[in-house]
Protein backbone atom coordinates (compact mmCIF):
# COMPACT_ATOMS: atom_id res chain seq x y z
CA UNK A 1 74.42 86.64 48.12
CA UNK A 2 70.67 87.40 49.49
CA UNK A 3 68.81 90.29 47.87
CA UNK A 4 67.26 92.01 51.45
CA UNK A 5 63.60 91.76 51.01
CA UNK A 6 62.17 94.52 53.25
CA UNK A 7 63.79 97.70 52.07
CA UNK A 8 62.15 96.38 48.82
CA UNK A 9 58.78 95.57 49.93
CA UNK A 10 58.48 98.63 52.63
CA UNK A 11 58.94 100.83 49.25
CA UNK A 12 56.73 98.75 47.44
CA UNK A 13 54.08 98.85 49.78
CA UNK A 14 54.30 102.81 50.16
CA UNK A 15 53.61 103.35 46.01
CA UNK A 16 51.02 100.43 46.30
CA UNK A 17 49.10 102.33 48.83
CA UNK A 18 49.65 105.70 46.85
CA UNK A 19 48.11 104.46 43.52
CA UNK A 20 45.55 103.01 45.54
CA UNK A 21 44.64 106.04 47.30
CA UNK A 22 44.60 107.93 43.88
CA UNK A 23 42.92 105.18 42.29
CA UNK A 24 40.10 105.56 44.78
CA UNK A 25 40.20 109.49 44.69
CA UNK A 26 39.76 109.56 40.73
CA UNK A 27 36.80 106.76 40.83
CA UNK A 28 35.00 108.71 42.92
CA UNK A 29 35.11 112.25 40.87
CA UNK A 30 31.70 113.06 39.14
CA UNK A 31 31.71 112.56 35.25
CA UNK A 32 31.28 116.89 34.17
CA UNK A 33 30.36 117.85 30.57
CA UNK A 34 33.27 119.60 29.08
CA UNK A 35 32.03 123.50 28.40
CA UNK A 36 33.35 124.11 24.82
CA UNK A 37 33.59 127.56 25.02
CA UNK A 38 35.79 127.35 27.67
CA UNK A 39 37.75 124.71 25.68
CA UNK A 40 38.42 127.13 22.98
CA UNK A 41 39.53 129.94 25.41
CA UNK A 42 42.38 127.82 26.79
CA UNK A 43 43.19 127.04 22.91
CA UNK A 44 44.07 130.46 22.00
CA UNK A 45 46.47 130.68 24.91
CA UNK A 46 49.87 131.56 23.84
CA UNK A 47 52.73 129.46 25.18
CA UNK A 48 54.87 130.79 28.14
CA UNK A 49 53.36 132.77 31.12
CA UNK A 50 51.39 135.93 30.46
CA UNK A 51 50.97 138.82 33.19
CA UNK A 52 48.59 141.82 33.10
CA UNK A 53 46.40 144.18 36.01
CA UNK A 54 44.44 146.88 35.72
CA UNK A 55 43.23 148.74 38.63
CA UNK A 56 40.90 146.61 39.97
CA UNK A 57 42.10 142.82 38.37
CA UNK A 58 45.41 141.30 37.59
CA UNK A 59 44.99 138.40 35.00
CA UNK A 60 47.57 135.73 34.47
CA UNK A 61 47.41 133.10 31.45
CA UNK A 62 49.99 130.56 30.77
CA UNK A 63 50.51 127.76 28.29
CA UNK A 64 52.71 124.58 28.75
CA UNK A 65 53.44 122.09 25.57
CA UNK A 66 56.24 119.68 25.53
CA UNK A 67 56.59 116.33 23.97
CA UNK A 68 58.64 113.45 26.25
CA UNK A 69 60.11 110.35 24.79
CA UNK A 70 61.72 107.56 25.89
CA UNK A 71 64.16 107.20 22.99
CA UNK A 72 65.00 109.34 20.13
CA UNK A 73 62.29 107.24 17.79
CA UNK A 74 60.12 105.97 20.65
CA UNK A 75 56.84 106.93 21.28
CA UNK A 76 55.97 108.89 23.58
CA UNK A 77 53.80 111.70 25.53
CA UNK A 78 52.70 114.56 24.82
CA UNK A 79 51.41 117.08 27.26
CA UNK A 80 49.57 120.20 26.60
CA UNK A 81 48.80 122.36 29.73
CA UNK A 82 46.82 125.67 30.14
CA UNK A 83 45.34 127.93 32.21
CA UNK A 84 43.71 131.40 32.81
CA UNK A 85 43.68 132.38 36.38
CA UNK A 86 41.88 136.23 37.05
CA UNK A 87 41.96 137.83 40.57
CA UNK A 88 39.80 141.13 41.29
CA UNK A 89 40.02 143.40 43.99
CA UNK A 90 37.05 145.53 45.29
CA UNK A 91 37.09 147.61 48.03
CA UNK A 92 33.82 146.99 50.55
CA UNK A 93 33.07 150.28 52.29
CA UNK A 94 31.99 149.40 56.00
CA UNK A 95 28.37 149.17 57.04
């Protein structure tokens, strides 16, 4: 029996054009120094998602680490993500 070729390809095709696209996206992204006190900021983040506000800011931090194998002995990938997000409020009095 015949494999059908063009539900294969059509998929095919669509992820070819989507790592392409990204391909293109992440070649064209300036090269940035990395800012090492930022650096170690994000590496005293504790794990899990953190939520505090004052009166005039809420802050937010939140860290992600996980390790993902394929197999039990396999190697594998790990991921470590974090991030410190503030937002303030100020109130503008009218001109």
């Amino acid at each position: 029996m015949a494999i059908p070729l063009a539900p294969i390809a059509t998929i095919a095709l669509r992820y070819g054009v989507m790592m392409g696209a990204a391909y293109v996206v992440a070649r064209k992204l300036p090269r940035a120094p990395r800012n090492q006190k930022n650096e170690d900021a994000l590496d005293t983040v504790d794990e899990g998602v953190h939520l505090s506000k004052s009166n005039d800011q809420a802050n937010a931090t939140g860290r992600f680490r996980r390790i993902y194998r394929v197999s039990k002995r396999g190697a594998g990938v790990a991921v470590d993500t974090a991030f410190l997000a503030r937002i303030k409020f100020k109130r503008v009095h009218p001109l």
